[in-house]
Protein backbone atom coordinates (compact mmCIF):
# COMPACT_ATOMS: atom_id res chain seq x y z
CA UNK A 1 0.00 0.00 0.00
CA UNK A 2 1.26 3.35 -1.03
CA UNK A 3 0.12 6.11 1.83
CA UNK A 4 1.25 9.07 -0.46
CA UNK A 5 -1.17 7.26 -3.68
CA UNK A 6 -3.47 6.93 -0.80
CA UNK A 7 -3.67 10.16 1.29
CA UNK A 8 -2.63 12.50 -1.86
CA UNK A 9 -5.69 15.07 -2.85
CA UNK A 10 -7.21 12.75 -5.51
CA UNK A 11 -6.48 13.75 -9.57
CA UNK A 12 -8.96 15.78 -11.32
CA UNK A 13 -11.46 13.20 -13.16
CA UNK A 14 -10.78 12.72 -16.38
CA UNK A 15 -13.41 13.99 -19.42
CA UNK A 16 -16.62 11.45 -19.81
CA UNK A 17 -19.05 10.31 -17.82
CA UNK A 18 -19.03 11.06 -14.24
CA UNK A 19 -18.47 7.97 -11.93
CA UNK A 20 -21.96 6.99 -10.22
CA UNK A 21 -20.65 6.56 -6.54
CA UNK A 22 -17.48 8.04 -4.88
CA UNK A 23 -15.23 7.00 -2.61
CA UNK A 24 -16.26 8.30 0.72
CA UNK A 25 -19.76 6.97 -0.22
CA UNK A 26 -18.02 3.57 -0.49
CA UNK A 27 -16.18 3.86 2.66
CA UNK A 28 -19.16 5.19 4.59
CA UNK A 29 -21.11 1.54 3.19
CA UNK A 30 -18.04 -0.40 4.75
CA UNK A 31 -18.11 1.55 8.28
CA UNK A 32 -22.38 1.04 8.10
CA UNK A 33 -21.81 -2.30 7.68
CA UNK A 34 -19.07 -3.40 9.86
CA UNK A 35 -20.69 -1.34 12.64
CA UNK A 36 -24.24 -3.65 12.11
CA UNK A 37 -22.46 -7.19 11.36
CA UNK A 38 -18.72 -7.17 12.15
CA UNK A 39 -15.26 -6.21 10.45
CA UNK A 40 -15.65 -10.02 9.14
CA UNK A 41 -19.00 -8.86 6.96
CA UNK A 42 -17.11 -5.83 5.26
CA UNK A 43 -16.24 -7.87 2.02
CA UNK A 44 -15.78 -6.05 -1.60
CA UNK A 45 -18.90 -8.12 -2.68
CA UNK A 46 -21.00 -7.09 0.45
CA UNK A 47 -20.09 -3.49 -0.27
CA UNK A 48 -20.62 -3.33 -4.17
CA UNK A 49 -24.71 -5.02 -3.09
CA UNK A 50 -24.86 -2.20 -0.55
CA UNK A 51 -24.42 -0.10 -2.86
CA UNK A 52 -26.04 -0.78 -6.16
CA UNK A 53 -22.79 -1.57 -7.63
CA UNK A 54 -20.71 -4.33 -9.68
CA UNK A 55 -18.21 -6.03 -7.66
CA UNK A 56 -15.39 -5.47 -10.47
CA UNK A 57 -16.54 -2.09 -10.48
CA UNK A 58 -15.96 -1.60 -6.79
CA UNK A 59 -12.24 -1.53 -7.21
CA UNK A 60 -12.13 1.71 -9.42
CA UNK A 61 -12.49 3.55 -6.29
CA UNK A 62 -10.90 1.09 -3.81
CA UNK A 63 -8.15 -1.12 -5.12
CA UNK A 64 -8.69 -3.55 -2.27
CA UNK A 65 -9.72 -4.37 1.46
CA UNK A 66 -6.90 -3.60 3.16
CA UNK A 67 -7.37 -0.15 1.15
CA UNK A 68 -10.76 0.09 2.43
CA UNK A 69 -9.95 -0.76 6.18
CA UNK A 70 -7.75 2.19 6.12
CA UNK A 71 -10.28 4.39 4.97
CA UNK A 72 -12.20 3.13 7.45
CA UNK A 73 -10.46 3.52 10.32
CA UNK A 74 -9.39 7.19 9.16
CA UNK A 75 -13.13 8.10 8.51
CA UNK A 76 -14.06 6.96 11.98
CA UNK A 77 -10.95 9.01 13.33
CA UNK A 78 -12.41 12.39 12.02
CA UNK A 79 -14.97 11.68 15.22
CA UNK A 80 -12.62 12.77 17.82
CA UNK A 81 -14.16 15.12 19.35
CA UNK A 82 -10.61 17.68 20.04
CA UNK A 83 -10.45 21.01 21.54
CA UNK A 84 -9.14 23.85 19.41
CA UNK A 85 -6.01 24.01 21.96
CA UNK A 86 -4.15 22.12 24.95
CA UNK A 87 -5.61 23.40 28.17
CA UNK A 88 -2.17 23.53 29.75
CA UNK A 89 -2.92 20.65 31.64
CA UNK A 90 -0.96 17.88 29.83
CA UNK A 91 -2.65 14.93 31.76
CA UNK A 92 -6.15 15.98 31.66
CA UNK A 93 -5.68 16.76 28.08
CA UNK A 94 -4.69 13.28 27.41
CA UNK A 95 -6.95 11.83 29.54
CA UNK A 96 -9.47 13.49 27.73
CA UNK A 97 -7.93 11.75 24.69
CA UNK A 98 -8.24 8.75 26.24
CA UNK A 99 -11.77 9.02 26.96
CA UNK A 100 -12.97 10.16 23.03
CA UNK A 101 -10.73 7.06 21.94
CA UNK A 102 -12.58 4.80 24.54
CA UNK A 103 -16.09 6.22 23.31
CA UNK A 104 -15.16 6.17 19.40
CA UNK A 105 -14.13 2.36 19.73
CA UNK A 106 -17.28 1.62 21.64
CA UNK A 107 -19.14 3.36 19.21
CA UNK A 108 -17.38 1.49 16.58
CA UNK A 109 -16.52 -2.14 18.59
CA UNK A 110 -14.26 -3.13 15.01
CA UNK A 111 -12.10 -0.14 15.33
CA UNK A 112 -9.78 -2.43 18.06
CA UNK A 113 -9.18 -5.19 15.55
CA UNK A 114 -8.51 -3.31 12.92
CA UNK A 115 -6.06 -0.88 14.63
CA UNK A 116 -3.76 -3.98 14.51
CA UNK A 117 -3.30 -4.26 11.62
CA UNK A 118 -3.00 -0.22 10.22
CA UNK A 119 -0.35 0.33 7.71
CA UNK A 120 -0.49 4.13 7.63
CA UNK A 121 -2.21 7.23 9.09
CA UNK A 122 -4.46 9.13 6.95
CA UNK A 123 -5.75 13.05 7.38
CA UNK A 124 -7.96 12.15 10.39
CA UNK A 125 -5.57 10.05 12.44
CA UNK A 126 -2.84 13.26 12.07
CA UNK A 127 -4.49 15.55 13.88
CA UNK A 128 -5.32 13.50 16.64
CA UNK A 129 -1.74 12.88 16.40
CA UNK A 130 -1.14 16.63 16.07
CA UNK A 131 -3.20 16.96 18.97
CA UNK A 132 -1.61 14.88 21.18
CA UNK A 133 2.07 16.39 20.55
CA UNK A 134 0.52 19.80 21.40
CA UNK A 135 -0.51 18.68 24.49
CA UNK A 136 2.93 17.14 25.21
CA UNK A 137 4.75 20.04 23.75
CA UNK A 138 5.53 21.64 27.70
CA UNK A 139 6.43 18.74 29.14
CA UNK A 140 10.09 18.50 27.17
CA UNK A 141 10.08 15.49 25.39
CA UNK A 142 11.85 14.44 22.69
CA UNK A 143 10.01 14.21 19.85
CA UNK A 144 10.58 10.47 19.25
CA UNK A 145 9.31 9.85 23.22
CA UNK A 146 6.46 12.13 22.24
CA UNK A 147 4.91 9.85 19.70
CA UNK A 148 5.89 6.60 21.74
CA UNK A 149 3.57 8.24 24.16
CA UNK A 150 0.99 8.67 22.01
CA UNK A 151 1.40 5.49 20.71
CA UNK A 152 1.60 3.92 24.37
CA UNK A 153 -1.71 5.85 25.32
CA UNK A 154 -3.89 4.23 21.75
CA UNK A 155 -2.31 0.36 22.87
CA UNK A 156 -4.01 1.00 26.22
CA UNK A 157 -6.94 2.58 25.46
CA UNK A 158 -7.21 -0.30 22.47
CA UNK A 159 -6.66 -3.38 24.75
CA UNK A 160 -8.74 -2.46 27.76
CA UNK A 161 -11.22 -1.73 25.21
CA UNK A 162 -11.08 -4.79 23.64
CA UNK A 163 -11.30 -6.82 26.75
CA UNK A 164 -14.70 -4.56 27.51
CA UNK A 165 -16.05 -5.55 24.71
CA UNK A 166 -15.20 -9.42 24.97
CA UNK A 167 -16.87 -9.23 28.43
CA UNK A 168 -19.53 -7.39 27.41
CA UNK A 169 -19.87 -10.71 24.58
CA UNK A 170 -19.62 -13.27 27.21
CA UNK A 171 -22.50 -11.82 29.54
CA UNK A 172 -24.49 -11.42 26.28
CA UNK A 173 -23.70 -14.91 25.62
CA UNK A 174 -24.94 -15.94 29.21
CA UNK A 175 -28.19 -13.80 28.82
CA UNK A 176 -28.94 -15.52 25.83
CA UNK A 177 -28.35 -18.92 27.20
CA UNK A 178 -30.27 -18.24 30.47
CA UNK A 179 -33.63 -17.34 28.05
CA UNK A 180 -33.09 -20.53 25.61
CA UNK A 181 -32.92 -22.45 28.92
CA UNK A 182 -35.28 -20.79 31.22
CA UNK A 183 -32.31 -20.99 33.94
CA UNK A 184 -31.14 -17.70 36.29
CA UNK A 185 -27.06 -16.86 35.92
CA UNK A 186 -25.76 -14.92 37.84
CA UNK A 187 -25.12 -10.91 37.41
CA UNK A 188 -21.87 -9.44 36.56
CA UNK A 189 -21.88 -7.76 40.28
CA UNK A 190 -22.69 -11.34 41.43
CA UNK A 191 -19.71 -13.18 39.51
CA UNK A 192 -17.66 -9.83 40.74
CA UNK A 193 -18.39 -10.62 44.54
CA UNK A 194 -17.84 -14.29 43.95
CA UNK A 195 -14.73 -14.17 42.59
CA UNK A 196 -13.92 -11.79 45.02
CA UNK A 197 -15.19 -14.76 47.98
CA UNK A 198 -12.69 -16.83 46.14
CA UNK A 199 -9.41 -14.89 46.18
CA UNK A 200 -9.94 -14.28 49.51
CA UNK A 201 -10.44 -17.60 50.99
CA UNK A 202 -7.50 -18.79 48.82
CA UNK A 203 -5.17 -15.96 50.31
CA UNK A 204 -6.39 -16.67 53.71
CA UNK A 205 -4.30 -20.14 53.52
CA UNK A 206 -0.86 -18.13 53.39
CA UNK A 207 0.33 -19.11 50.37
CA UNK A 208 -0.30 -15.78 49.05
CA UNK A 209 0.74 -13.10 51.34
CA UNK A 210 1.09 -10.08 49.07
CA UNK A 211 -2.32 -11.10 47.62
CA UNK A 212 -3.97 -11.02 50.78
CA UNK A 213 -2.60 -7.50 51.10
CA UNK A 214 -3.75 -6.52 48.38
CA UNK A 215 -6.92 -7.90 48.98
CA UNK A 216 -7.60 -6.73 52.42
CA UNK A 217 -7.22 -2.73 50.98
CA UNK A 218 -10.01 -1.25 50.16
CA UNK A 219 -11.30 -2.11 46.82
CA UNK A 220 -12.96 0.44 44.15
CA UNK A 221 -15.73 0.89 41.91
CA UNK A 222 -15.70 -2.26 40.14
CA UNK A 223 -18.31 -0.46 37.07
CA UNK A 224 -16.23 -0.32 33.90
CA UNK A 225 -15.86 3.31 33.63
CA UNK A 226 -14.15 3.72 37.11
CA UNK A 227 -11.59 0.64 36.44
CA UNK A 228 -10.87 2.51 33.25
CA UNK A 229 -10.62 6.01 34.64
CA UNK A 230 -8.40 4.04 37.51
CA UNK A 231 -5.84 2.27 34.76
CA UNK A 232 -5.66 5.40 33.02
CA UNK A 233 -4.50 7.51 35.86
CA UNK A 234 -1.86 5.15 36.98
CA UNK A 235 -0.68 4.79 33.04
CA UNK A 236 -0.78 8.73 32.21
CA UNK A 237 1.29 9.49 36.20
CA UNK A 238 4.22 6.81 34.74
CA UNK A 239 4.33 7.67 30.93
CA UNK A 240 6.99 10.94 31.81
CA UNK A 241 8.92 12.44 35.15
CA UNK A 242 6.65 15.26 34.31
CA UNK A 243 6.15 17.30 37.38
């Protein structure tokens, strides 16, 4: 994949007829469509029928999937909801960040997978980047650290995501069970405290002192928001030596 073939302001259409679709229209089918059935539905065939449109035909504006999955992604990106300046306050600002990733993937539950596997950054993705380097700009990084930072703060926000969303799969998995069945599971807050009756019953033995430590402090708000505004805070207070 070439990003400049890609990213580059596209040529000026040559004389005859107008093409019937474009490519954002194509790209906003795939996003549609991946959002409804999965990154596994978006196929070139599944896109051309969504469309009204040849498959062959679908490649004059897309030469190919992994084309289209970085249009995707970049389309999405433009959703980031940024402030027209840093606030001065490097870690809110990135927490901030943080939080509009967390929400855009949510909105978007492909967007994790196919993060993996991004080849380039299109117009979209930059000035989140952009953003982020603003915000960094007072704290005196170099600019290689600053855009390991950036990068460090999109593999959390990605993974934790990811593992919200496979939990949130599993308890729909369970709900759906429990009605084919006609038998009661238990809640999430009911699996929480049982686990939590478990740890500490094993720790109690000895075996585990530092666990039981752990375990006897006081625990947190175990809703998903707070454990994610938790992991955040301790990953944004160790990314620099900021004061």
């Amino acid at each position: 994949m070439d990003p400049e073939a890609l990213w580059s302001p596209a040529p000026r259409p040559r004389l005859g007829r107008p093409p019937t679709h474009s490519r954002a229209a194509v790209t906003a089918e795939a996003v549609a469509l991946a959002d409804a059935e999965g990154l596994a539905a978006v196929t070139m065939r599944a896109i051309a029928g969504r469309i009204g449109a040849g498959t062959m035909s679908l490649y004059s504006y897309v030469p190919n999937k992994e084309t289209l999955l970085e249009l995707m992604i970049d389309k999405v990106s433009g959703d980031h909801r940024l402030p027209p300046a840093p606030s001065g306050d490097w870690r809110a600002d990135l927490r901030n960040v943080a939080h509009e990733q967390r929400a855009l993937m949510h909105r978007h539950p492909w967007l994790p997978q196919a993060l993996t596997v991004r080849q380039t950054l299109g117009p979209n993705t930059l000035a989140v980047v952009e953003h982020v380097l603003a915000v960094l700009a007072p704290v005196g990084l170099d600019a290689q650290a600053a855009l390991e930072t950036f990068s460090l703060l999109t593999g959390f926000v990605t993974s934790h995501v990811s593992y919200e969303l496979a939990q949130a799969q599993v308890q729909a998995q369970a709900r759906a069970e429990e009605q084919a069945t006609g038998a009661a599971g238990r809640t999430p807050g009911e699996l929480f405290d049982a686990q939590a009756r478990y740890l500490r019953s094993v720790a109690a033995g000895g075996a585990y002192p530092f666990l039981a430590q752990a375990l006897a402090a006081p625990s947190g708000d175990p809703s998903p928001q707070a454990v994610f505004d938790r992991l955040l805070d301790r990953m944004i207070n160790g990314l620099t030596t900021a004061p």
